[in-house]
PDB file of N, CA and C in Angstrom:
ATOM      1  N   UNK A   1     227.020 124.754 107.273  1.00  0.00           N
ATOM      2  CA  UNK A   1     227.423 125.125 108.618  1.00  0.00           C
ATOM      3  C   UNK A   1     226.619 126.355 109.030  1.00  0.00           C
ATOM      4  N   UNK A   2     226.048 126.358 110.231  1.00  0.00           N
ATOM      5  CA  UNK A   2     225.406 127.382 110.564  1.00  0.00           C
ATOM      6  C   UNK A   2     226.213 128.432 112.190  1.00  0.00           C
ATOM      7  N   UNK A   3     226.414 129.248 112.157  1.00  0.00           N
ATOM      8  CA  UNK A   3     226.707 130.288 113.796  1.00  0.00           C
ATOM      9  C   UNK A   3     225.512 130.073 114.620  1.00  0.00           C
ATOM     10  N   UNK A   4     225.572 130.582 115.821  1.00  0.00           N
ATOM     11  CA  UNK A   4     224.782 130.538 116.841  1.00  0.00           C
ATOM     12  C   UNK A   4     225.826 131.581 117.369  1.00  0.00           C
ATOM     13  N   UNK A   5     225.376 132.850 118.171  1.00  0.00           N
ATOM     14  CA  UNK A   5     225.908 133.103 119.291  1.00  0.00           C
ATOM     15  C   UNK A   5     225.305 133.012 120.213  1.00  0.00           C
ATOM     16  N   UNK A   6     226.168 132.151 121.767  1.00  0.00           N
ATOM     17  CA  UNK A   6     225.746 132.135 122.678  1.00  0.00           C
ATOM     18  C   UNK A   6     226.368 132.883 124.094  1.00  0.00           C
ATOM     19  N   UNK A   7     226.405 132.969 124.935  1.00  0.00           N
ATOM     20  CA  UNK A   7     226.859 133.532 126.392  1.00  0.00           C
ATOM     21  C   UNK A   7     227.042 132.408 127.343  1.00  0.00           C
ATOM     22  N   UNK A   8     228.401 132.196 127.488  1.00  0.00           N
ATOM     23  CA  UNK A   8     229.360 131.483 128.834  1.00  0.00           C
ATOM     24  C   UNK A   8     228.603 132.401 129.757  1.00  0.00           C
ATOM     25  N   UNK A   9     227.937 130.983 130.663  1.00  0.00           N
ATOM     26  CA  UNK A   9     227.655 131.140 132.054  1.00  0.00           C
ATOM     27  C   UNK A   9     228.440 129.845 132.817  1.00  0.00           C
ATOM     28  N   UNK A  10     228.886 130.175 134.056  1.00  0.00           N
ATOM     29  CA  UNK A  10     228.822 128.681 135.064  1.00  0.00           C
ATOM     30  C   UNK A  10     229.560 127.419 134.079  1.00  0.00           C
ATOM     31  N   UNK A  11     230.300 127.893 133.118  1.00  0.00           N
ATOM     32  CA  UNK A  11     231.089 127.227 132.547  1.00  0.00           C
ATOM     33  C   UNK A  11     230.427 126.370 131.776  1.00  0.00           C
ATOM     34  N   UNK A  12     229.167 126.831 130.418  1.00  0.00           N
ATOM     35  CA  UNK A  12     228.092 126.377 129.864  1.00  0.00           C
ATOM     36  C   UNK A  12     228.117 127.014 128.786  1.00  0.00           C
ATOM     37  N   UNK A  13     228.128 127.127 127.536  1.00  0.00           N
ATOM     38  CA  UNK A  13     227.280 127.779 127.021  1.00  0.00           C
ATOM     39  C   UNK A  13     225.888 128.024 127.035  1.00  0.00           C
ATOM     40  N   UNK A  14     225.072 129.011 126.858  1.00  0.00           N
ATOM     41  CA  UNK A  14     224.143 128.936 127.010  1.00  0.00           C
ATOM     42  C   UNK A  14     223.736 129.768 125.602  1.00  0.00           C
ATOM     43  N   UNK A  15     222.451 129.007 124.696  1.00  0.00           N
ATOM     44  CA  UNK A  15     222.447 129.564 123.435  1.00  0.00           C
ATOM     45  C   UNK A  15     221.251 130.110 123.290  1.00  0.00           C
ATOM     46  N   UNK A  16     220.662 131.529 122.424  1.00  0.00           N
ATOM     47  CA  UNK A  16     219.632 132.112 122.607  1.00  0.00           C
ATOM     48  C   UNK A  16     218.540 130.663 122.247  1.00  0.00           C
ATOM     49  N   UNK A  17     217.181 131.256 123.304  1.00  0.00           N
ATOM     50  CA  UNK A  17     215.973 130.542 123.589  1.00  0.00           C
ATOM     51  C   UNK A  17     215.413 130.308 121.707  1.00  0.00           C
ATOM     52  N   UNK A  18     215.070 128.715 121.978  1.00  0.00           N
ATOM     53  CA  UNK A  18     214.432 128.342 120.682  1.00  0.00           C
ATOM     54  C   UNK A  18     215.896 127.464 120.072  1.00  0.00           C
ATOM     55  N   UNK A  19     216.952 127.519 119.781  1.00  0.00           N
ATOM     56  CA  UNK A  19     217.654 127.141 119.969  1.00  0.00           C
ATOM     57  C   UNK A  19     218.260 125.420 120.248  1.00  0.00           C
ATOM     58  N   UNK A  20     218.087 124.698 119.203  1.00  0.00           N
ATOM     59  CA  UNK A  20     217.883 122.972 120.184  1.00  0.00           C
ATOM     60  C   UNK A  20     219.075 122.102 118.839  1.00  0.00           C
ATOM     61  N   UNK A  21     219.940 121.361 119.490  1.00  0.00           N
ATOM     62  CA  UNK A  21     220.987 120.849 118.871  1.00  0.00           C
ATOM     63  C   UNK A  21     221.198 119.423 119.443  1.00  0.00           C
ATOM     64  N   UNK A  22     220.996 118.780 118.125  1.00  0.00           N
ATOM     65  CA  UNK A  22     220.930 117.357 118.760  1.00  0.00           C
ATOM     66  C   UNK A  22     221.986 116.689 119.641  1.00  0.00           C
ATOM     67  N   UNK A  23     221.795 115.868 120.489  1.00  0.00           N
ATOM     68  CA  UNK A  23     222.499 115.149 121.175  1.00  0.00           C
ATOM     69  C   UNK A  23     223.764 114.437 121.001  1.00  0.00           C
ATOM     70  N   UNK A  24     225.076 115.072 121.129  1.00  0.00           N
ATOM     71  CA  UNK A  24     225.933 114.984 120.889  1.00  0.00           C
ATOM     72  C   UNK A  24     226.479 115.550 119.269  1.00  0.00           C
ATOM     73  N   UNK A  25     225.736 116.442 119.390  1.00  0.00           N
ATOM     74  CA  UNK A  25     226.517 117.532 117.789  1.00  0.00           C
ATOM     75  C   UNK A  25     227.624 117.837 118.629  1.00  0.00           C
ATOM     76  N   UNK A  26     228.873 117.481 117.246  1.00  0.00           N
ATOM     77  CA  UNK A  26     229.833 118.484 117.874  1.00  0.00           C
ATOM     78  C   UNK A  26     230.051 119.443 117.296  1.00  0.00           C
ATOM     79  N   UNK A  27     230.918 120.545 118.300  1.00  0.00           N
ATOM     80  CA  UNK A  27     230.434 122.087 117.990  1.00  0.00           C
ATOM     81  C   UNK A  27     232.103 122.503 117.828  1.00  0.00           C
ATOM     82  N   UNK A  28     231.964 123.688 117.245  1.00  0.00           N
ATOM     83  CA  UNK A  28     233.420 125.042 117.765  1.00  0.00           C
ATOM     84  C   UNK A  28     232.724 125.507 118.273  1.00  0.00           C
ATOM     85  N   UNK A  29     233.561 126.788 119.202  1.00  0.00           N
ATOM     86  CA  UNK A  29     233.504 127.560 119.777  1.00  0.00           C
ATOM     87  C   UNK A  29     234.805 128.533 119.685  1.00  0.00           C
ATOM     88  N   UNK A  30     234.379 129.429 118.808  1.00  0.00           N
ATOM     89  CA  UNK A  30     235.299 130.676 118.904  1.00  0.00           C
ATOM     90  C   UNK A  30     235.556 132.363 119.376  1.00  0.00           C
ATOM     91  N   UNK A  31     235.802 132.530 119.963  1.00  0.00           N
ATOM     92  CA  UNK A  31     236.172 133.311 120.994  1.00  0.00           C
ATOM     93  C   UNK A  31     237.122 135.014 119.817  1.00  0.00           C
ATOM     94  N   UNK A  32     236.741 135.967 119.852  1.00  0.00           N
ATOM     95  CA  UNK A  32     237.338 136.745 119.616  1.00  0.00           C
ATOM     96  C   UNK A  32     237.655 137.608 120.574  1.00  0.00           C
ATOM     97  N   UNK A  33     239.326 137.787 120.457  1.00  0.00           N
ATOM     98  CA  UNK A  33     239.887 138.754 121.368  1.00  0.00           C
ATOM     99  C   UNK A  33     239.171 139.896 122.245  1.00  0.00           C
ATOM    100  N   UNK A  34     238.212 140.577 121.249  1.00  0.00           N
ATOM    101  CA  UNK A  34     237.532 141.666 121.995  1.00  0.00           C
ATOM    102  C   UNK A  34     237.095 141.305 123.137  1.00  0.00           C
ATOM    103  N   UNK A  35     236.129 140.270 122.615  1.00  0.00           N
ATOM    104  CA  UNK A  35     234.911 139.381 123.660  1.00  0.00           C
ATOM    105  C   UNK A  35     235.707 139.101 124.870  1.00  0.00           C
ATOM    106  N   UNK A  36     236.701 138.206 124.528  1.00  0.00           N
ATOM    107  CA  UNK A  36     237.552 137.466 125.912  1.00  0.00           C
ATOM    108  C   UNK A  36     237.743 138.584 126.288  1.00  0.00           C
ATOM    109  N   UNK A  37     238.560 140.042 126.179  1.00  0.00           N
ATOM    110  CA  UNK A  37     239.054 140.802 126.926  1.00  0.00           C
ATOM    111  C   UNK A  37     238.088 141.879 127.982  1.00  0.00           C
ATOM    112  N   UNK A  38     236.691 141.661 127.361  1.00  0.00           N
ATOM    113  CA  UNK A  38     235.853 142.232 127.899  1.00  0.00           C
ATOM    114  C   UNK A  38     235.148 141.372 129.102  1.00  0.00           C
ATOM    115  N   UNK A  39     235.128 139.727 128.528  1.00  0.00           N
ATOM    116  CA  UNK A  39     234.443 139.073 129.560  1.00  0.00           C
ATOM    117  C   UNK A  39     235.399 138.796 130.635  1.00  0.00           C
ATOM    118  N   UNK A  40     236.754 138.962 130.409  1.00  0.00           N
ATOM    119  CA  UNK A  40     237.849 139.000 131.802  1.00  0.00           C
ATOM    120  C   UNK A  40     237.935 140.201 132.456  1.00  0.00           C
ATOM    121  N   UNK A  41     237.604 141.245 132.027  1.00  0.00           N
ATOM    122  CA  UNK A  41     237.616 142.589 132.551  1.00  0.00           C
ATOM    123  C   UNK A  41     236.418 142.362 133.258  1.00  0.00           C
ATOM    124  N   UNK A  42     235.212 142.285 133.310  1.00  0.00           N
ATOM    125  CA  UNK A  42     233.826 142.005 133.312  1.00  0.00           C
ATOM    126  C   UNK A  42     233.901 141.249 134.473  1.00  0.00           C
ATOM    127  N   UNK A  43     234.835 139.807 134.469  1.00  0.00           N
ATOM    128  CA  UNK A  43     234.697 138.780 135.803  1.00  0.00           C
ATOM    129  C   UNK A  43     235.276 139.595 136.820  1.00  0.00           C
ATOM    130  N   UNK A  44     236.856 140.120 136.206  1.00  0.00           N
ATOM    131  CA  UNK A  44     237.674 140.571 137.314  1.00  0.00           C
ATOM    132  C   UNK A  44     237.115 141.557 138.328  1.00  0.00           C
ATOM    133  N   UNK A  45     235.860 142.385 137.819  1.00  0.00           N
ATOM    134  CA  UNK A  45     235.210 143.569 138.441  1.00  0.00           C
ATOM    135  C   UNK A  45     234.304 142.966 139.063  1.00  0.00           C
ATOM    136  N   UNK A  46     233.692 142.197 138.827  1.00  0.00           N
ATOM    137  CA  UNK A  46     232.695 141.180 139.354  1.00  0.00           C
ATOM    138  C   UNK A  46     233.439 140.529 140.803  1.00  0.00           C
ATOM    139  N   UNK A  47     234.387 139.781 140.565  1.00  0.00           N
ATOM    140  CA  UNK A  47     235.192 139.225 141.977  1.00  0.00           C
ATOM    141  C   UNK A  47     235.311 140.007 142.836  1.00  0.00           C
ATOM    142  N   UNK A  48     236.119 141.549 142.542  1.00  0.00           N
ATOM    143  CA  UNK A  48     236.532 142.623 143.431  1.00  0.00           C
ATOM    144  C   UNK A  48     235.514 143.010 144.202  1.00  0.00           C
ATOM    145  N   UNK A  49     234.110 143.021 143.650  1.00  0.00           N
ATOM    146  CA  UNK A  49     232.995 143.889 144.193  1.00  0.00           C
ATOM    147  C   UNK A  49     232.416 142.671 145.004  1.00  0.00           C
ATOM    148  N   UNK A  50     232.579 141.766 145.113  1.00  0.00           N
ATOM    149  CA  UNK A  50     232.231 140.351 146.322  1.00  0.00           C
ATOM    150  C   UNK A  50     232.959 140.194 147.403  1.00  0.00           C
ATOM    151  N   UNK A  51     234.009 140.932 146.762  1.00  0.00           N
ATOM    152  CA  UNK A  51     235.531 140.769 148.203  1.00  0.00           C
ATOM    153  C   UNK A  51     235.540 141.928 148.851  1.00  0.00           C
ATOM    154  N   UNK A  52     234.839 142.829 148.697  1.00  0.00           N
ATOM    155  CA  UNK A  52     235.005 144.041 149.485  1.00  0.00           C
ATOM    156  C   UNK A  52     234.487 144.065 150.687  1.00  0.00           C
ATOM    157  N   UNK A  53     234.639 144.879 151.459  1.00  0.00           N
ATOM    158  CA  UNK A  53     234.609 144.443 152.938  1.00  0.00           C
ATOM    159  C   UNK A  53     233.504 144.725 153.132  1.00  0.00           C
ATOM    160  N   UNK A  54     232.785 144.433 154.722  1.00  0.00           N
ATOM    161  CA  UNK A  54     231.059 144.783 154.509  1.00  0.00           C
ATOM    162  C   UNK A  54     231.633 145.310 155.881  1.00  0.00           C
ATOM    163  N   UNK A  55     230.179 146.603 156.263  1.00  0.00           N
ATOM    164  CA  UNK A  55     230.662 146.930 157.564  1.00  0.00           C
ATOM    165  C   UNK A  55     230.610 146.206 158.834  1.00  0.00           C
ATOM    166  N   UNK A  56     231.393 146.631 160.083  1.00  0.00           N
ATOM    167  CA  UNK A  56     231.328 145.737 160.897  1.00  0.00           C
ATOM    168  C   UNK A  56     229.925 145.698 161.736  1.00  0.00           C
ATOM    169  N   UNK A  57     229.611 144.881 162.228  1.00  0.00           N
ATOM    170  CA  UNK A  57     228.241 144.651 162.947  1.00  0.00           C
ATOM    171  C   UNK A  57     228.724 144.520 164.624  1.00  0.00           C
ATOM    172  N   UNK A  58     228.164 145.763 164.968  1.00  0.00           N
ATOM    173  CA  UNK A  58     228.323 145.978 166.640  1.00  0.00           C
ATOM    174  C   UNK A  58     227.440 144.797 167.720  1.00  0.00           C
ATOM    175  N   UNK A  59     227.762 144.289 168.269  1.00  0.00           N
ATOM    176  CA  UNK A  59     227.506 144.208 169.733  1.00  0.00           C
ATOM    177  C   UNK A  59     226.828 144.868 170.349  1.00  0.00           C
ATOM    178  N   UNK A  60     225.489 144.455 171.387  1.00  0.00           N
ATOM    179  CA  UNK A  60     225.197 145.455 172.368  1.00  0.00           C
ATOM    180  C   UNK A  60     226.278 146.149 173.001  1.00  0.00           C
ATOM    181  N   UNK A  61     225.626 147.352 173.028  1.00  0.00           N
ATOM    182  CA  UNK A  61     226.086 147.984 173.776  1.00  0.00           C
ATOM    183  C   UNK A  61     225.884 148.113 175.385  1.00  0.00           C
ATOM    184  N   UNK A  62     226.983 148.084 176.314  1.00  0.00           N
ATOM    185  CA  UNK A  62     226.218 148.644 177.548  1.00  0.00           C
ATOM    186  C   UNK A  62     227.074 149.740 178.279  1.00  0.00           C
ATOM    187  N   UNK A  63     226.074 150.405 178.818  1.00  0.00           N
ATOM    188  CA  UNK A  63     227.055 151.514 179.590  1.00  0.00           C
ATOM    189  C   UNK A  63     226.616 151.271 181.587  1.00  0.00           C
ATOM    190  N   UNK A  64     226.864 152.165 181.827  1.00  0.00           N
ATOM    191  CA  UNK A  64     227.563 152.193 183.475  1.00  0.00           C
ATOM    192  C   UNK A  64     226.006 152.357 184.051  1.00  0.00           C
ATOM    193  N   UNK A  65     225.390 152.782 183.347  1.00  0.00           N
ATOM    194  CA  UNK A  65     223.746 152.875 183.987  1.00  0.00           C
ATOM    195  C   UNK A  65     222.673 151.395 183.926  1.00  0.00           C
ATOM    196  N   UNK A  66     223.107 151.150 182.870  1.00  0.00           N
ATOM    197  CA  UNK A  66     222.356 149.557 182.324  1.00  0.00           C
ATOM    198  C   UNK A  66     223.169 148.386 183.478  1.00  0.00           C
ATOM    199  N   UNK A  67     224.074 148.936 184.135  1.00  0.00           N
ATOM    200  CA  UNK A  67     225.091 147.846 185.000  1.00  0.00           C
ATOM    201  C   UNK A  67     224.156 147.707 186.679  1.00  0.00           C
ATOM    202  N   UNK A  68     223.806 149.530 186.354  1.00  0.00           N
ATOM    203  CA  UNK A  68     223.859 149.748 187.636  1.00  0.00           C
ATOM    204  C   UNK A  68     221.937 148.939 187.899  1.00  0.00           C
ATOM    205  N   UNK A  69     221.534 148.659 187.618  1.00  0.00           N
ATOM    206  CA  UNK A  69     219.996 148.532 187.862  1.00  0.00           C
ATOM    207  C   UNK A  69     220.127 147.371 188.566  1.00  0.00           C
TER     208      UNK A  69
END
């Protein structure tokens, strides 16, 4: 039996380059507490900073002189 560590992307593993496993190996995948608690801390900060508000974007402006021409 051999390890590999790889990095969850887009709901993938993705395993360091060079890396090639035949077609339909089946695998584990084990997860230690640290890891999960860091990669949920990690998403959750990630979401927040996408949802934050952006500033608002004005409209021309016109005033009483730009009316008057």
């Amino acid at each position: 039996m051999r390890a590999f560590k790889g990095i969850v992307r887009e709901g993938r593993v993705e395993l360091p380059e060079g890396v090639r496993l035949p077609e339909g190996t089946t695998v584990t995948v084990t997860v230690g507490e640290a890891e999960l608690l860091r990669a949920t801390f990690r998403a959750a900060l990630r979401r927040n900073a996408q949802r934050r508000s952006r500033g608002r974007r004005l409209g021309p402006v016109y005033t009483a002189a730009h009316d008057a021409e």
